[in-house]
N, C-alpha and C. Protein backbone atom coordinates (compact mmCIF):
# COMPACT_ATOMS: atom_id res chain seq x y z
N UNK A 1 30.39 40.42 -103.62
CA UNK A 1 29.05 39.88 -103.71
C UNK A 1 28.20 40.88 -104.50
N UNK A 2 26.99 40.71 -105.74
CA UNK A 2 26.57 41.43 -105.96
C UNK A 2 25.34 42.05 -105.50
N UNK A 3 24.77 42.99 -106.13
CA UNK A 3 23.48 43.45 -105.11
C UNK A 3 22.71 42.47 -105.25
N UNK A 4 22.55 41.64 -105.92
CA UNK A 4 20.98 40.03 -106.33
C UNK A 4 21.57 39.52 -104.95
N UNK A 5 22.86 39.32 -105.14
CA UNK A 5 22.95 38.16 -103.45
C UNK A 5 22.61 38.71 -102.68
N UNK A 6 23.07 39.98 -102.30
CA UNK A 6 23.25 40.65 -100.90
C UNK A 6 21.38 40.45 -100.81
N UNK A 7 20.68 40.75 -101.57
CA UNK A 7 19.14 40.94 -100.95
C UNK A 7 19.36 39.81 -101.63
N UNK A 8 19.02 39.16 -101.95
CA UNK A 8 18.59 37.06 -101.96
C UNK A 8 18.65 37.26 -100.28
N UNK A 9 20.13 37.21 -99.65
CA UNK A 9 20.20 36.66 -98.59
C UNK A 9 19.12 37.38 -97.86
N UNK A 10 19.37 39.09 -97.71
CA UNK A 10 18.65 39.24 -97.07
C UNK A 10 17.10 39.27 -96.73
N UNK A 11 16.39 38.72 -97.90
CA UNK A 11 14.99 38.26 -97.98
C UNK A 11 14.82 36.69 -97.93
N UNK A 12 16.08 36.05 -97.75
CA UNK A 12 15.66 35.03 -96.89
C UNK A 12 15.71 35.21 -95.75
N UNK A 13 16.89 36.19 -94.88
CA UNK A 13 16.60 35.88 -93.57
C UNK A 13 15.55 36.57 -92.75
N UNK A 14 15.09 37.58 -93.60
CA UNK A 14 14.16 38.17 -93.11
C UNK A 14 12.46 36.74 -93.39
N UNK A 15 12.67 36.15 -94.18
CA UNK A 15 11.41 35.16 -94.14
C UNK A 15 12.05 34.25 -93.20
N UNK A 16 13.10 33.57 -92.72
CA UNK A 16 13.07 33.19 -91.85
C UNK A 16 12.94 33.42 -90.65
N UNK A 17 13.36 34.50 -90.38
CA UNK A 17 12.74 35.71 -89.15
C UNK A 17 11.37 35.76 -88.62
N UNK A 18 10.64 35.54 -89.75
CA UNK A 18 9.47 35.51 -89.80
C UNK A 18 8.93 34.24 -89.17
N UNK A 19 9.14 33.21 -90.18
CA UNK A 19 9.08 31.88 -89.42
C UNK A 19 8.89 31.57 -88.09
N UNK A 20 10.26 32.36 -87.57
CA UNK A 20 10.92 32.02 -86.11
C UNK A 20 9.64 32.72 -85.60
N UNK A 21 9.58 33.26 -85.20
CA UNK A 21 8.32 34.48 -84.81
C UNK A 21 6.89 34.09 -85.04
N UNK A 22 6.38 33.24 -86.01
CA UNK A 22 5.48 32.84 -86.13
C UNK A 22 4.43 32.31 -85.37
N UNK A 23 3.16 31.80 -84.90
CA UNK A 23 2.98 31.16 -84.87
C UNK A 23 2.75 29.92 -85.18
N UNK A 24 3.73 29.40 -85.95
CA UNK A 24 3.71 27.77 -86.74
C UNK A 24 4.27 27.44 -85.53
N UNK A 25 3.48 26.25 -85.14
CA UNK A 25 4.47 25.35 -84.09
C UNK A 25 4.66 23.77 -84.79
N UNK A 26 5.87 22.95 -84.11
CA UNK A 26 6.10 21.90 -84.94
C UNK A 26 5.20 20.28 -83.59
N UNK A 27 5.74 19.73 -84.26
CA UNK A 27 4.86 18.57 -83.14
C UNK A 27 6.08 17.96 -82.33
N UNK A 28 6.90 18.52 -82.65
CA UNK A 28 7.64 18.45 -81.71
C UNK A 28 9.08 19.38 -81.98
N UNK A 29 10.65 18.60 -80.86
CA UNK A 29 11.35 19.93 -81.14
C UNK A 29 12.96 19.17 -81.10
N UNK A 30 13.77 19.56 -81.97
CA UNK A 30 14.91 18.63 -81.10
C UNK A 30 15.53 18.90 -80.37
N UNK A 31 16.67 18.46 -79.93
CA UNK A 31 17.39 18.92 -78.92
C UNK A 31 18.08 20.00 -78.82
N UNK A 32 18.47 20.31 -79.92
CA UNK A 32 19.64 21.02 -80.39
C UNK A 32 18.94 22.42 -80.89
N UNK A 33 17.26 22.65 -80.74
CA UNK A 33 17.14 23.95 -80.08
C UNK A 33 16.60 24.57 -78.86
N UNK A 34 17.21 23.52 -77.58
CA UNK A 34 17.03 24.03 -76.32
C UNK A 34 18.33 24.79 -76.15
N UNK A 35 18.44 24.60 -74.15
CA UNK A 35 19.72 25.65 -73.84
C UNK A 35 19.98 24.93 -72.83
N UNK A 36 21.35 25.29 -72.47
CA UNK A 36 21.24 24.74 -70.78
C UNK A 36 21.10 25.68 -69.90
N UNK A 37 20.65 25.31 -68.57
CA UNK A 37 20.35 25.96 -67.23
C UNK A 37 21.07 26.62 -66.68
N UNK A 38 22.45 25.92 -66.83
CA UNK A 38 23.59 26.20 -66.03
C UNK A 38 24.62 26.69 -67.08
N UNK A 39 24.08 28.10 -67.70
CA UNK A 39 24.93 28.38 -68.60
C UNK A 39 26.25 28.84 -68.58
N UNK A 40 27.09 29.09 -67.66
CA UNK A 40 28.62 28.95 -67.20
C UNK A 40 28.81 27.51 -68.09
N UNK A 41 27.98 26.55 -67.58
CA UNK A 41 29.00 24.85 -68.23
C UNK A 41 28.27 24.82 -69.27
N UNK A 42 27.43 25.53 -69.95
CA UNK A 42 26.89 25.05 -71.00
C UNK A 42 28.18 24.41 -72.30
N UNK A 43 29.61 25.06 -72.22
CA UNK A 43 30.31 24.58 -73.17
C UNK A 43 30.20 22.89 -73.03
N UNK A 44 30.24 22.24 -71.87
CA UNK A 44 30.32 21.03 -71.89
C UNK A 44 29.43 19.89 -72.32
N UNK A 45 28.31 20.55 -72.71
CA UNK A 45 27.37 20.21 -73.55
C UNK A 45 28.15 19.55 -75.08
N UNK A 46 27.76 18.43 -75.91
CA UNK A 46 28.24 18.04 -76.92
C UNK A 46 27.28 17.94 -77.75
N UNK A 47 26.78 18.69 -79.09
CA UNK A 47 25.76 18.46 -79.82
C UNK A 47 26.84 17.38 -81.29
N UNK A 48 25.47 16.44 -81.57
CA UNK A 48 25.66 15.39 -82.59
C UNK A 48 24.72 14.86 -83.23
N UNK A 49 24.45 15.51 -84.15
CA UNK A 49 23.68 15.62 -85.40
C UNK A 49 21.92 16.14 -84.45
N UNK A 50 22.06 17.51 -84.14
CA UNK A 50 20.78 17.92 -83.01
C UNK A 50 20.77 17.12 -81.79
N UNK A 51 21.43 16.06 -80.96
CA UNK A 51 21.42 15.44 -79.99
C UNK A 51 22.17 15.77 -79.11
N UNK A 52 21.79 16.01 -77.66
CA UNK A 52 22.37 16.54 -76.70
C UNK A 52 23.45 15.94 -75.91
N UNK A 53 24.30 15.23 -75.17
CA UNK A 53 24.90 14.62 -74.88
C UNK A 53 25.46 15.31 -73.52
N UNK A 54 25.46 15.18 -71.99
CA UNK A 54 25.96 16.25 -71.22
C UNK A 54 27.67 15.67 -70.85
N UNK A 55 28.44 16.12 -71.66
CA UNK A 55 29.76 15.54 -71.02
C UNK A 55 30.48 16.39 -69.93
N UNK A 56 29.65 17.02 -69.33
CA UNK A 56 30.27 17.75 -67.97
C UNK A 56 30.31 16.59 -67.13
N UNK A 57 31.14 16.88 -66.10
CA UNK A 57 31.21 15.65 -64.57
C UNK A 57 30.41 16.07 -63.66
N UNK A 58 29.31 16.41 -63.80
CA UNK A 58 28.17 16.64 -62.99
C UNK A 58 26.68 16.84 -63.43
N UNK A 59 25.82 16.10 -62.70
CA UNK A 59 24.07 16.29 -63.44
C UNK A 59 24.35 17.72 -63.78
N UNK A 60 23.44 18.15 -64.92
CA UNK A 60 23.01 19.13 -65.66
C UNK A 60 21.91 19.06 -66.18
N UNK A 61 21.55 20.12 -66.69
CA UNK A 61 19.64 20.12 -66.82
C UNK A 61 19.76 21.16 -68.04
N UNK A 62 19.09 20.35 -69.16
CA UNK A 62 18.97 20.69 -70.65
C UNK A 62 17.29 21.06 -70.63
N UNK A 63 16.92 22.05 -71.21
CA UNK A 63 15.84 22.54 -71.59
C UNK A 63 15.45 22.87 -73.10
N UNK A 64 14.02 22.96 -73.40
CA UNK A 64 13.80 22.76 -75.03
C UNK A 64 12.35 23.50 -74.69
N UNK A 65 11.74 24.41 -75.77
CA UNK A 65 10.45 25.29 -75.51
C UNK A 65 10.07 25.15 -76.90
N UNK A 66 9.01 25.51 -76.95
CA UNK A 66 8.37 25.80 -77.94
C UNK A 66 6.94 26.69 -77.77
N UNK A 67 6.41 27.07 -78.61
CA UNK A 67 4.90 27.93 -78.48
C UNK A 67 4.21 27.10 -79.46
N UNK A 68 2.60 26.84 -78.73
CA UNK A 68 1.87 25.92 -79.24
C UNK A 68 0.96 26.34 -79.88
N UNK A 69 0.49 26.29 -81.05
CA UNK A 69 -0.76 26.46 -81.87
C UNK A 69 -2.36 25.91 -81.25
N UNK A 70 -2.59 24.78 -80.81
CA UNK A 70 -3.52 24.50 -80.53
C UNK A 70 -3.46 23.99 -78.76
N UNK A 71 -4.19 25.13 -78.37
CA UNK A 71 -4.72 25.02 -76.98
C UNK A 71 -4.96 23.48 -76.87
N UNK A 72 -4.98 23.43 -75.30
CA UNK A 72 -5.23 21.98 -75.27
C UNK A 72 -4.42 20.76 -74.27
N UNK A 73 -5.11 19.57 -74.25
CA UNK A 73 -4.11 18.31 -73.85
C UNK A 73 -3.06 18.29 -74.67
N UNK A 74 -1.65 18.22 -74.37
CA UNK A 74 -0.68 18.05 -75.02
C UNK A 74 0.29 16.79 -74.15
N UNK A 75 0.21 15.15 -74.72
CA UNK A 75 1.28 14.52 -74.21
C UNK A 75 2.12 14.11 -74.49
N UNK A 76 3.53 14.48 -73.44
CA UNK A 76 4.98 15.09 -74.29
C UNK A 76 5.51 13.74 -74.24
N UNK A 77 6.41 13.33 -75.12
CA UNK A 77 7.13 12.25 -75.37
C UNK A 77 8.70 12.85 -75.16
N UNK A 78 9.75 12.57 -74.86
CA UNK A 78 10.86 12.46 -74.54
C UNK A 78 11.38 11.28 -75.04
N UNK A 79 12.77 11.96 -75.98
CA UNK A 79 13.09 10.32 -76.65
C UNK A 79 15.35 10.91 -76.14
N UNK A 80 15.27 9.91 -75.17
CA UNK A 80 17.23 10.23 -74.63
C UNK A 80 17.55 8.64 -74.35
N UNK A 81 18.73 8.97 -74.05
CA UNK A 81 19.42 7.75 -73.68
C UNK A 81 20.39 7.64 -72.42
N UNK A 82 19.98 6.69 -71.03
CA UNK A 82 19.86 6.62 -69.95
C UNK A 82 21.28 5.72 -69.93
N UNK A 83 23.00 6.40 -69.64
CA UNK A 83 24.07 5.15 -69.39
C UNK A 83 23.20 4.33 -68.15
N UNK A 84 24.18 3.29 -68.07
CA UNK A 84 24.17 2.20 -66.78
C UNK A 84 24.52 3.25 -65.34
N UNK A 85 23.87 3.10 -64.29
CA UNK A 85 24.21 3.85 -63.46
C UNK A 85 23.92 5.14 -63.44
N UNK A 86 23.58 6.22 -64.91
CA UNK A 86 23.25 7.34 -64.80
C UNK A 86 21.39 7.45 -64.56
N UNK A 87 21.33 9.04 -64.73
CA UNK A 87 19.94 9.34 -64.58
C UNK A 87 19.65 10.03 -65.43
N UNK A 88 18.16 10.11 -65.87
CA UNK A 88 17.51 10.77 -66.75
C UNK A 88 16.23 11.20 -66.60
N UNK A 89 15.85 12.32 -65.98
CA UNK A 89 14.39 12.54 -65.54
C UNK A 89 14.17 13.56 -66.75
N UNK A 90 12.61 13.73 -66.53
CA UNK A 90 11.43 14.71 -67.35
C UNK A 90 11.00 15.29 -66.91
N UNK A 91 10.33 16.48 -66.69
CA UNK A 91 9.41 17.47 -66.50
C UNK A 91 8.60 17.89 -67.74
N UNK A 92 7.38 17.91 -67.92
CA UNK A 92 6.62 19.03 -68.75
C UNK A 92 6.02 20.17 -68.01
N UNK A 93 6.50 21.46 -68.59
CA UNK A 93 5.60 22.56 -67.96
C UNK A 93 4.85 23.20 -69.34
N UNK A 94 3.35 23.20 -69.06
CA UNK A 94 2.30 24.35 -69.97
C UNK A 94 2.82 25.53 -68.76
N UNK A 95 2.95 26.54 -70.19
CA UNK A 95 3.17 27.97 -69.86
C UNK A 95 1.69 29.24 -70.32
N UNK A 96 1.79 29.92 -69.98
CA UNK A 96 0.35 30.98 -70.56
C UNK A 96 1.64 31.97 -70.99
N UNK A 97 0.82 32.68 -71.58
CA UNK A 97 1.07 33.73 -72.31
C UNK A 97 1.80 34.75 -71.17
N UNK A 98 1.25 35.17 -70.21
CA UNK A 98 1.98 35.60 -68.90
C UNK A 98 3.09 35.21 -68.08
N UNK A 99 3.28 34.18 -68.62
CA UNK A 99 4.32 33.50 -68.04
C UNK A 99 4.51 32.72 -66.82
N UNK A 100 2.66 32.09 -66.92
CA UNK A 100 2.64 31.53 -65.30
C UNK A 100 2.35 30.24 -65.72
N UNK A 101 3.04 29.21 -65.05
CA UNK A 101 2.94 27.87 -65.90
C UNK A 101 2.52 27.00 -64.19
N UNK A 102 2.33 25.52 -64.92
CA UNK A 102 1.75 24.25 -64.58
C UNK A 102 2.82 22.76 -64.96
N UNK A 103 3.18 22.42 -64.16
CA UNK A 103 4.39 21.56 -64.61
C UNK A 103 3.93 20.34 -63.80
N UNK A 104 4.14 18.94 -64.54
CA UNK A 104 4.49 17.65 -64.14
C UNK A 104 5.17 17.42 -63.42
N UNK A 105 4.91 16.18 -62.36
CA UNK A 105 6.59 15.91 -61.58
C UNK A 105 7.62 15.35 -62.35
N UNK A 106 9.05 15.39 -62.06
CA UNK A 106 9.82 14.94 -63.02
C UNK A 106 9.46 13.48 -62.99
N UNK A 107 9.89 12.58 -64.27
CA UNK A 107 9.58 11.41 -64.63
C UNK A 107 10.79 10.49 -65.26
N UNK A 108 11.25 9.66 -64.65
CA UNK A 108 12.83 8.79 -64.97
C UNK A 108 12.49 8.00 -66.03
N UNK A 109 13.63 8.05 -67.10
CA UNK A 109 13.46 7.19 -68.04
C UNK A 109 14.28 5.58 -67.71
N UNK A 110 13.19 5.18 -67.50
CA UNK A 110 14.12 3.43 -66.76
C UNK A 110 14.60 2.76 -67.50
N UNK A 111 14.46 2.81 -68.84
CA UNK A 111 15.24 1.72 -69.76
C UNK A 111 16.76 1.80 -69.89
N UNK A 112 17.71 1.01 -69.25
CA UNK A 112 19.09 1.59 -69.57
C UNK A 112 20.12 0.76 -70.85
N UNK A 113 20.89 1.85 -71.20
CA UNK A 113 21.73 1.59 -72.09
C UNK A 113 21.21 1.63 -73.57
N UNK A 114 20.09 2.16 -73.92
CA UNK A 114 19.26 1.92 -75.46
C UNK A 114 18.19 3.68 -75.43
N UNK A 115 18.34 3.81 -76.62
CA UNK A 115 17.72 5.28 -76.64
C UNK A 115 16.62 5.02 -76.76
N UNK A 116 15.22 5.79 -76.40
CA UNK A 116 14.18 5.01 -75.52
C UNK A 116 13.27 6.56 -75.55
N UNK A 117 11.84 6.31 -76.42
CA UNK A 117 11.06 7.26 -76.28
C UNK A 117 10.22 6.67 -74.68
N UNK A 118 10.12 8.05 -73.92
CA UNK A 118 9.48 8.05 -72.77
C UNK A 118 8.00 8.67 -72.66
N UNK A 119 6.92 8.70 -71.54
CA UNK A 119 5.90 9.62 -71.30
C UNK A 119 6.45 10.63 -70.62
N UNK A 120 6.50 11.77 -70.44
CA UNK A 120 6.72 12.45 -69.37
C UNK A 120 5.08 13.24 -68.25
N UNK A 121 3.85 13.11 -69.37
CA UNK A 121 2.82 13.71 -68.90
C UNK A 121 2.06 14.00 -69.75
N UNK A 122 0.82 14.88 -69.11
CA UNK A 122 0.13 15.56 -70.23
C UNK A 122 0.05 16.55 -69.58
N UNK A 123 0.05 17.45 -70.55
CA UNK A 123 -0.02 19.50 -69.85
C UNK A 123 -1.21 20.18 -70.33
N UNK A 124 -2.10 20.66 -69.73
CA UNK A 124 -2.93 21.38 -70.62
C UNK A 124 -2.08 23.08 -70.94
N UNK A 125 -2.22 23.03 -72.52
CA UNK A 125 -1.59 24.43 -72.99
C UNK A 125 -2.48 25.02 -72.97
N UNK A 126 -2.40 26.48 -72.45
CA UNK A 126 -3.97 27.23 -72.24
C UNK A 126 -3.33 28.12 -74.42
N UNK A 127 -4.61 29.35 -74.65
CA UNK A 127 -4.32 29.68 -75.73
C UNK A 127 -3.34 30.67 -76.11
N UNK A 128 -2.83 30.40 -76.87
CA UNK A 128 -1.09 31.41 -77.06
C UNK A 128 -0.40 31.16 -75.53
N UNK A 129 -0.63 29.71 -75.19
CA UNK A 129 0.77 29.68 -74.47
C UNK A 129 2.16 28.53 -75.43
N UNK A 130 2.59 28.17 -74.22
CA UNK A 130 3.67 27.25 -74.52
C UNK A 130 4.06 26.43 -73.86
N UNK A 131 5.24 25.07 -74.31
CA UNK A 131 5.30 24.13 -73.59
C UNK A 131 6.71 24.53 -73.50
N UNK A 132 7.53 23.79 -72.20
CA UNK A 132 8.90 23.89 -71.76
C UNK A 132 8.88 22.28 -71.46
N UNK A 133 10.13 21.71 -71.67
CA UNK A 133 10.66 20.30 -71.35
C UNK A 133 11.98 20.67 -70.48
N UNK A 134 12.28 20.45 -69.56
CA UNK A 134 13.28 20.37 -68.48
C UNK A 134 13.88 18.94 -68.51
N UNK A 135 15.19 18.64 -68.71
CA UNK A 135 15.55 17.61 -68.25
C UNK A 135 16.61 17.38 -67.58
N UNK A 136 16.79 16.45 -66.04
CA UNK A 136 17.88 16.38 -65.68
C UNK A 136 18.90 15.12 -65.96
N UNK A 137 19.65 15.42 -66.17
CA UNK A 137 20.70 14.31 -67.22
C UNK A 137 22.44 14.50 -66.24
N UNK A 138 22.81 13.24 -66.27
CA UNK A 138 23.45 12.47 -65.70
C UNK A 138 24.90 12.24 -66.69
N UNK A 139 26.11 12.44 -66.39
CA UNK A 139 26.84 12.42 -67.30
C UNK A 139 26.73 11.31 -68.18
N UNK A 140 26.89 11.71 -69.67
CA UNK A 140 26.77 10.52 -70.42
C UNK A 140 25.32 10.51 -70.94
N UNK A 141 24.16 11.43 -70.23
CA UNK A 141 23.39 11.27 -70.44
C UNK A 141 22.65 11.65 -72.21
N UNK A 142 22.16 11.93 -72.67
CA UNK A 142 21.78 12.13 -74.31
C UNK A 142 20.35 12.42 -74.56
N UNK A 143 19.65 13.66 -74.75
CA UNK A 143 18.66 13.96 -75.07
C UNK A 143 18.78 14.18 -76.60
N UNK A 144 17.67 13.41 -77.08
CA UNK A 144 17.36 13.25 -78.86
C UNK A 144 16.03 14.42 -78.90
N UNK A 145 15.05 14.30 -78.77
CA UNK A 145 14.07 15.19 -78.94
C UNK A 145 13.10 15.20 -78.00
N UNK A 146 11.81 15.73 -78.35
CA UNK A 146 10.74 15.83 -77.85
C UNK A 146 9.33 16.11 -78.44
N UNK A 147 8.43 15.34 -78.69
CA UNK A 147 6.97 15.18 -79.09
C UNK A 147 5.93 15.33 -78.35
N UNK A 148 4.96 16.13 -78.80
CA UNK A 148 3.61 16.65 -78.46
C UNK A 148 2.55 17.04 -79.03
């Protein structure tokens, strides 16, 4: 590789670094940059094209964060897909900067068998905090994103 690439790359990843770190927040987030809870089974997790999918044989709980630019009402949309027989709840938690947050009760997405934007709440984000989405998902279950 010559020295132009080696720093190309490395002055992109350093501006993307940057990015990450930023305060730019997006209006929303997909799936596929949360984590799971239960990170022992996290392998059983299936990502497809950013979409979450939990193919473990037991509920599991997928999470997704972000840091918010504008203080404020923020109401989160949840967009997954609920099998026949499974479950799919929501939580929104506003976080502060300290790390002391305010969370919704969880909220079931009732439409089954069709991928299906939901409400989960509204959070007030205090300033330089952040929002967290918790979800508990049901095998089979499929988290696509989240809007706010």
């Amino acid at each position: 590789m010559t020295k132009f690439s080696i720093l190309s790359v490395a002055f992109l990843c350093v501006v993307g670094m940057g990015l990450l770190f930023s305060d730019v927040s997006l209006a929303g987030a997909l799936a596929c940059t949360g984590y799971s809870v239960q990170h022992p089974d996290a392998n059983c997790f299936f990502s497809n094209f950013c979409t979450m999918e939990n193919q473990c044989t037991t509920q599991k709980r997928w999470e997704v964060s972000d840091r918010i630019t504008s203080a404020g009402n923020h109401t989160v949309l949840v967009t997954g897909f609920r099998p026949n027989g499974g479950t799919f709840t929501c939580r929104a938690c506003a976080i502060s900067k300290e790390g002391f947050g305010s969370c919704t009760a969880f909220i079931p997405l009732n439409v089954v068998d069709a991928d299906t934007q939901f409400t989960v709440g509204t959070v007030n984000v205090p300033t330089f905090g952040g929002l967290l989405v918790s979800c508990d998902m049901s095998p089979g279950a499929v988290y696509d994103s989240v809007d706010f």
